[in-house]
N, C-alpha and C. Protein backbone atom coordinates (compact mmCIF):
# COMPACT_ATOMS: atom_id res chain seq x y z
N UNK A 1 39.26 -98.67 -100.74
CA UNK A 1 39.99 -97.73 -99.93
C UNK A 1 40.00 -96.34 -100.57
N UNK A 2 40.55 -96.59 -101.81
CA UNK A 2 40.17 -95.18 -102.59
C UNK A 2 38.95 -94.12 -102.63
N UNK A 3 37.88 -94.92 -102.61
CA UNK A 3 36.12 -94.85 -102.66
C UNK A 3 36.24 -94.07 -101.75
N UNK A 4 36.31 -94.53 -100.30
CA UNK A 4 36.23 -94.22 -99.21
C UNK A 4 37.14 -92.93 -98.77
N UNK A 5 38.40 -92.71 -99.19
CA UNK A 5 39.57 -91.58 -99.41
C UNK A 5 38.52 -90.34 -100.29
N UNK A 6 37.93 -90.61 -100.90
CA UNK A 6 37.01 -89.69 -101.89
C UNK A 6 36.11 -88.97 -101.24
N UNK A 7 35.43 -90.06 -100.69
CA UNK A 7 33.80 -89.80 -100.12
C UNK A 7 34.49 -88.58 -98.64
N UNK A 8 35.37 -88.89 -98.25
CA UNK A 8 35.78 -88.08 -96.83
C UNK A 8 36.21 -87.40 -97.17
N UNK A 9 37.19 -86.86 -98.58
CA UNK A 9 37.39 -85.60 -98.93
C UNK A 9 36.33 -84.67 -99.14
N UNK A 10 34.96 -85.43 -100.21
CA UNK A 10 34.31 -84.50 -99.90
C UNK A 10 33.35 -84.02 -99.13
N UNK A 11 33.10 -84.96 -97.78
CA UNK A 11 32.48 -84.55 -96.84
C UNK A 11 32.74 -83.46 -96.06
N UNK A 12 34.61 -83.42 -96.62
CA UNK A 12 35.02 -82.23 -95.58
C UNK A 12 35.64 -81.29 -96.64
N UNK A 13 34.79 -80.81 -97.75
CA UNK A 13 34.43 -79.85 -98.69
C UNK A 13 33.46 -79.41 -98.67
N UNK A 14 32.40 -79.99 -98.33
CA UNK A 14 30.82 -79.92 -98.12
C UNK A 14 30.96 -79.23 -96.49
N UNK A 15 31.27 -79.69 -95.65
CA UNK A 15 31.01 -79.28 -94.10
C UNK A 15 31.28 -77.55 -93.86
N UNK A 16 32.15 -76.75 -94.34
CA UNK A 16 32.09 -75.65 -94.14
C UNK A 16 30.47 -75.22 -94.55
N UNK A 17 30.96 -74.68 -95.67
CA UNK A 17 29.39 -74.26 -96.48
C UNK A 17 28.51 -74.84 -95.87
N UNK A 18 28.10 -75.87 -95.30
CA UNK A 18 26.64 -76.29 -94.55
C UNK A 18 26.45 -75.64 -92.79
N UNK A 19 27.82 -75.93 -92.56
CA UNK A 19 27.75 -74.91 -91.07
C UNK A 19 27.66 -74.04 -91.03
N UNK A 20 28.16 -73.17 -92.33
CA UNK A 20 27.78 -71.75 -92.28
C UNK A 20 26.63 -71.09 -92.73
N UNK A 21 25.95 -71.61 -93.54
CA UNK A 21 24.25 -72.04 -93.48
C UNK A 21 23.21 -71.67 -92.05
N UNK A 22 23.90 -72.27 -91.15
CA UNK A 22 23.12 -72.00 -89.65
C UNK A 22 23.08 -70.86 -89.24
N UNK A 23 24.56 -70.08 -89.87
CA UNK A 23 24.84 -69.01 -88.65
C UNK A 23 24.06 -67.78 -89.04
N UNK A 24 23.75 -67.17 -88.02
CA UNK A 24 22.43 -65.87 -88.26
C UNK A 24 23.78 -64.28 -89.38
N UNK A 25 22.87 -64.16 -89.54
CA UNK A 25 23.33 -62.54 -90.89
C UNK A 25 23.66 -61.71 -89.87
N UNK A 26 25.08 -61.53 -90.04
CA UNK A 26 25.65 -60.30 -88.91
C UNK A 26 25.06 -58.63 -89.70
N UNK A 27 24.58 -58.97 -90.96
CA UNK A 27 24.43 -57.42 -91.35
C UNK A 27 22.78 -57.28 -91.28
N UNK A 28 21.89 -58.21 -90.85
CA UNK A 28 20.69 -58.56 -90.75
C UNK A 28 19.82 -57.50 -89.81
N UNK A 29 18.75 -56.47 -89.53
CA UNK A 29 18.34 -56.19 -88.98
C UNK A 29 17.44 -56.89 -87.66
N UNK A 30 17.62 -56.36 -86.20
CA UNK A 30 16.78 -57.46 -85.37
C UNK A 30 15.37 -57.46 -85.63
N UNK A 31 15.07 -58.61 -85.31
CA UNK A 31 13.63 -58.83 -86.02
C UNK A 31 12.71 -58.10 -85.78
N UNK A 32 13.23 -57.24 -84.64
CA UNK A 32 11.88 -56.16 -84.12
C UNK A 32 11.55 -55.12 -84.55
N UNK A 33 12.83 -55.41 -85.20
CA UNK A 33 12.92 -53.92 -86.97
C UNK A 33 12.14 -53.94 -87.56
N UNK A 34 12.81 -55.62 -88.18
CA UNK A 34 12.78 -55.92 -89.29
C UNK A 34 11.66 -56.56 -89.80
N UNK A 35 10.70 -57.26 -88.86
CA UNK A 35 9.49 -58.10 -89.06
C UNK A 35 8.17 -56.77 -88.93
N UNK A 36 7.73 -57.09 -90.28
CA UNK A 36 6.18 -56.28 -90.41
C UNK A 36 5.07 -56.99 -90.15
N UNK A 37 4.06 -56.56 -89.41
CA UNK A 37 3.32 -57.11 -88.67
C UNK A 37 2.16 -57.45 -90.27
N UNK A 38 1.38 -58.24 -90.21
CA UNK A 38 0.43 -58.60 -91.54
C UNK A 38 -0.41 -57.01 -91.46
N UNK A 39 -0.28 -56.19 -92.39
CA UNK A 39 -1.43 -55.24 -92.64
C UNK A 39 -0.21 -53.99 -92.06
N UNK A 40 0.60 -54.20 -91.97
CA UNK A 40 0.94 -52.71 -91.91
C UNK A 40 1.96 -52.34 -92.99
N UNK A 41 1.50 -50.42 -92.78
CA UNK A 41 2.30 -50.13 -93.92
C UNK A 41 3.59 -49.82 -94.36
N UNK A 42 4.43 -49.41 -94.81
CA UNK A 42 5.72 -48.83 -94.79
C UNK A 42 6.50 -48.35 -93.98
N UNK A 43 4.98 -47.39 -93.73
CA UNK A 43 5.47 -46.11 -92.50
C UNK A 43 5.95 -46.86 -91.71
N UNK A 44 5.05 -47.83 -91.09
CA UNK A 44 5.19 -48.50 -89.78
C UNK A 44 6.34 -49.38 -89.61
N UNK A 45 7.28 -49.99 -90.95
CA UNK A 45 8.29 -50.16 -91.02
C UNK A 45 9.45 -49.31 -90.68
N UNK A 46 9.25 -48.60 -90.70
CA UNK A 46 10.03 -47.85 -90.36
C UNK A 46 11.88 -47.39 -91.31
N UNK A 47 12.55 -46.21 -90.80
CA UNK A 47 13.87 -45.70 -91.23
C UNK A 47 14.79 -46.16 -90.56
N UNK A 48 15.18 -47.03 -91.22
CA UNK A 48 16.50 -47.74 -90.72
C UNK A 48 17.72 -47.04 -90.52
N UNK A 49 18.22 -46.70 -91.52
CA UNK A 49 19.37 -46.06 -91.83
C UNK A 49 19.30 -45.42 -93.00
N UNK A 50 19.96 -44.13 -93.10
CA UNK A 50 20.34 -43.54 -94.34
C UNK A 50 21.66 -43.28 -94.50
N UNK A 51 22.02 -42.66 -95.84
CA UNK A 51 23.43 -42.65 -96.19
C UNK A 51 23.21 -41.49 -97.07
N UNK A 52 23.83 -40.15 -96.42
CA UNK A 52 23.63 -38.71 -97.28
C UNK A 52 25.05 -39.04 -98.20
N UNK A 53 25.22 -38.83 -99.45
CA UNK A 53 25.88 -38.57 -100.51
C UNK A 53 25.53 -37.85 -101.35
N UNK A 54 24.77 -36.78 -101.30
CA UNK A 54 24.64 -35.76 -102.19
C UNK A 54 23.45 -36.34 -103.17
N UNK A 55 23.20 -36.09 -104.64
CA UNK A 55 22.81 -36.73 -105.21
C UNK A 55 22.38 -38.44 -105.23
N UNK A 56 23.89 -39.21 -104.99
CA UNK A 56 23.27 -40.63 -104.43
C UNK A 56 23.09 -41.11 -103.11
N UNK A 57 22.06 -40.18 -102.28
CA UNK A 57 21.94 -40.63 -100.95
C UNK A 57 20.64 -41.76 -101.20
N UNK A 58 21.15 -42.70 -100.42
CA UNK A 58 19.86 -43.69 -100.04
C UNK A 58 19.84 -44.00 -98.62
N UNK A 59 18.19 -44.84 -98.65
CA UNK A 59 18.12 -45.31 -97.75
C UNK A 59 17.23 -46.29 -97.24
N UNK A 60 16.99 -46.97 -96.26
CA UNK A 60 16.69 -48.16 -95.88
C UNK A 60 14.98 -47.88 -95.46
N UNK A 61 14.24 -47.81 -96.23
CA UNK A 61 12.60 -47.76 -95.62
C UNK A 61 12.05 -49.03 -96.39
N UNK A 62 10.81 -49.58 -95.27
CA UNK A 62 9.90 -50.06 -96.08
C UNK A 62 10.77 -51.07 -96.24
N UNK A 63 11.77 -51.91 -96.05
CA UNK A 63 12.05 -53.31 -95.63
C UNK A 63 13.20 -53.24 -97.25
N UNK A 64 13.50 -51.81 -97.96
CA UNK A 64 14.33 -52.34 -99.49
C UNK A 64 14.86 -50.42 -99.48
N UNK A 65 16.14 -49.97 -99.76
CA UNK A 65 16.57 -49.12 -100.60
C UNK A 65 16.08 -48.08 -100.84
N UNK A 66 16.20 -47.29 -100.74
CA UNK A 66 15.27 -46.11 -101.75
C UNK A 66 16.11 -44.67 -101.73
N UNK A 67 16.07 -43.99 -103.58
CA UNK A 67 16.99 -43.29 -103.15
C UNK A 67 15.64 -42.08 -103.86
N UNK A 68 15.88 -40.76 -103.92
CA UNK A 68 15.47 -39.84 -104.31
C UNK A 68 14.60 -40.13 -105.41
N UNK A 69 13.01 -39.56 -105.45
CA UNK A 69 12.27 -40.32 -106.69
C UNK A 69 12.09 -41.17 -107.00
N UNK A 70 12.36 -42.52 -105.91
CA UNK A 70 11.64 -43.56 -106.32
C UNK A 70 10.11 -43.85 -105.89
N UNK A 71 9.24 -44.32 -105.71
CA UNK A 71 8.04 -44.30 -105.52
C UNK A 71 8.10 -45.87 -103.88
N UNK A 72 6.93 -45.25 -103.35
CA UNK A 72 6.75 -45.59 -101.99
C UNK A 72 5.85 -45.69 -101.31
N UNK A 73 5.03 -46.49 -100.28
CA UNK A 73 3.64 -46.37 -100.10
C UNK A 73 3.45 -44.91 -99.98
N UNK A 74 2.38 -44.33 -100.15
CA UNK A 74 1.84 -42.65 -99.61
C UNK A 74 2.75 -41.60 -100.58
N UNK A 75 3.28 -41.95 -101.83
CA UNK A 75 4.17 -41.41 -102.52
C UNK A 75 5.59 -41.24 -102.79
N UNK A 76 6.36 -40.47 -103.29
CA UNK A 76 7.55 -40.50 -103.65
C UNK A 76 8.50 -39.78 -102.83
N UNK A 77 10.03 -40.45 -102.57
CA UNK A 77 10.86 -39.74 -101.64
C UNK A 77 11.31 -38.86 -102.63
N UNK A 78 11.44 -37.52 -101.71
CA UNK A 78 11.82 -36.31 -102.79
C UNK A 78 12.98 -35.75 -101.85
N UNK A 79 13.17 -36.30 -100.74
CA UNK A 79 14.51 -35.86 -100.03
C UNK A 79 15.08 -36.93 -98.95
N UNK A 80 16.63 -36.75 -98.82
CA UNK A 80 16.87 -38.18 -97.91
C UNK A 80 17.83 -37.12 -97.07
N UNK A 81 17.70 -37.16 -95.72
CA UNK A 81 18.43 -35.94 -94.84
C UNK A 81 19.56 -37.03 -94.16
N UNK A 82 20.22 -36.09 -93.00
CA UNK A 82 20.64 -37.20 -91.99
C UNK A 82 20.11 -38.02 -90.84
N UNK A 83 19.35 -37.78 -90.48
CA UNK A 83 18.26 -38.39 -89.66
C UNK A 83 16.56 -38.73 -89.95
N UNK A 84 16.45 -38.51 -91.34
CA UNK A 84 15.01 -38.68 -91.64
C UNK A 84 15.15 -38.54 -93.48
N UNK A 85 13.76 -39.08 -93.98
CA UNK A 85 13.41 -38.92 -95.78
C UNK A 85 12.13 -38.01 -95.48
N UNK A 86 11.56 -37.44 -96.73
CA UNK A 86 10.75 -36.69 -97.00
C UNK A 86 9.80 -36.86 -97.92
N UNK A 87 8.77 -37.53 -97.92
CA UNK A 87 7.81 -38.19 -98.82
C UNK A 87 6.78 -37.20 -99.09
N UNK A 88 6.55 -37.33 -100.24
CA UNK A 88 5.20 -36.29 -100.61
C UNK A 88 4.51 -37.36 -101.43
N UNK A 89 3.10 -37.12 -101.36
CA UNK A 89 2.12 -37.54 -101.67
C UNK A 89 0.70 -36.90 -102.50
N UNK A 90 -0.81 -37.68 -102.32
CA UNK A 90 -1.76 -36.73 -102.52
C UNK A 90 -2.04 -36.07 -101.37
N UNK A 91 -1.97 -36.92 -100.42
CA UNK A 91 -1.82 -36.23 -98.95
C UNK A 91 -0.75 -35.36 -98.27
N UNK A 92 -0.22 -34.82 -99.17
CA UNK A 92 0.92 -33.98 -98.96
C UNK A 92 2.27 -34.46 -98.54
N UNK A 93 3.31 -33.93 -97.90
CA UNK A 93 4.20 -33.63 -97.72
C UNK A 93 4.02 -34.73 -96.15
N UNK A 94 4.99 -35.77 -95.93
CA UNK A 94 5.40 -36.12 -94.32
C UNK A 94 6.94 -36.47 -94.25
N UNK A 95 7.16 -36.48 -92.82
CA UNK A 95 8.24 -36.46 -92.40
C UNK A 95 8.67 -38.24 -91.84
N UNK A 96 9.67 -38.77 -92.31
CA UNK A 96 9.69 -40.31 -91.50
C UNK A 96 11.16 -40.20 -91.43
N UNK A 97 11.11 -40.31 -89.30
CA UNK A 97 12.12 -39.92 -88.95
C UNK A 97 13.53 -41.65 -88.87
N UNK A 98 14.55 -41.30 -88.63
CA UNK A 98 15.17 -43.06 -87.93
C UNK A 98 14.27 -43.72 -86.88
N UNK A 99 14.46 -44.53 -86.77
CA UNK A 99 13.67 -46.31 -86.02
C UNK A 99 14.56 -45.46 -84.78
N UNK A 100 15.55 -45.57 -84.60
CA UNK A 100 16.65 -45.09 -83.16
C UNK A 100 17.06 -43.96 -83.29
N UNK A 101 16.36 -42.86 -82.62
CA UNK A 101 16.35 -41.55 -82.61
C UNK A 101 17.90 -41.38 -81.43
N UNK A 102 18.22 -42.16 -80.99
CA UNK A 102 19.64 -41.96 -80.21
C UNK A 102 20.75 -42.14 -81.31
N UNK A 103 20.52 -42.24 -82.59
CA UNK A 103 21.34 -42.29 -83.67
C UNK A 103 21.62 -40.72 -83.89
N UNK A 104 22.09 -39.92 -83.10
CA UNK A 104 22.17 -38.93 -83.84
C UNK A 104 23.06 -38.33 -85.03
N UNK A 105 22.89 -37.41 -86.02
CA UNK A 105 23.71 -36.65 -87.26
C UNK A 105 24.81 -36.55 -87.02
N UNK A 106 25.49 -36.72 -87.61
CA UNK A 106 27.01 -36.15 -87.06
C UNK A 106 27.09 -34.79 -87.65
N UNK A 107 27.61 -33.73 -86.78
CA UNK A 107 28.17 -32.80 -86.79
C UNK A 107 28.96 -32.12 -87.44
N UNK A 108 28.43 -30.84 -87.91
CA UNK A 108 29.97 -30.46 -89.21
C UNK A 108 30.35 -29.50 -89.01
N UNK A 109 31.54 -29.75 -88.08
CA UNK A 109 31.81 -28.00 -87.44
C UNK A 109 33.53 -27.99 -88.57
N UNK A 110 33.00 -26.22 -88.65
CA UNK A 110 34.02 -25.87 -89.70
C UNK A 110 35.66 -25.55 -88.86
N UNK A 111 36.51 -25.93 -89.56
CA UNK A 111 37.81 -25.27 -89.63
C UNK A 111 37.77 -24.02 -89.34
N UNK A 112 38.15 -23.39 -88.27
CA UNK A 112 39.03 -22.27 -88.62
C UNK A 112 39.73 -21.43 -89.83
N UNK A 113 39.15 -20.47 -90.35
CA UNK A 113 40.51 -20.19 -91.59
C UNK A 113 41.71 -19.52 -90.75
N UNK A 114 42.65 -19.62 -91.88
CA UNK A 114 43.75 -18.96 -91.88
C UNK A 114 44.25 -18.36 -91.65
């Protein structure tokens, strides 16, 4: 009886954690983002999201992170804006804008002074 008192406690210790196993990643990009086709490059991955903070702005390219100076297919991000990063290369200088261009910047309208 005891055995059995055991075994059902921990079946229903075990049952959360396994059901929640199934359930899809609410912070997960949709796959139409997020899935790279075999052979394509970064670019074609596309700008997810960015996050301007001055110095630690990052952002979401190329399927991982990237903040200022890190290295990237076609070269290094040398700027992260509000709606786009700025990669330079041997091939120069390009522009890779957000995946959802209806994302627009938010706005920074000044105060009034005094």
């Amino acid at each position: 009886m005891a055995a059995r008192m055991m075994l059902w406690a921990l079946a229903a210790l075990l049952a959360p954690p396994l059901a929640a196993a199934s359930l899809p990643d609410p912070t997960a990009l949709p796959k139409s983002l997020s899935s790279v086709p075999a052979g394509a490059s970064s670019e074609e991955a596309g700008l997810a999201w960015v996050r301007v903070d001055g110095p630690r702005s990052i952002a979401w390219y190329g399927g991982t992170t990237v903040k200022v100076g890190d290295s990237v297919v076609g070269g290094r991000v040398v700027a992260i804006r509000e709606d786009h990063i700025v990669i330079s290369g041997k091939d120069g200088r390009r522009t890779v804008y957000l995946l959802d261009r209806s994302i627009a910047p938010q706005s920074r309208t000044r105060l009034p002074a005094r």
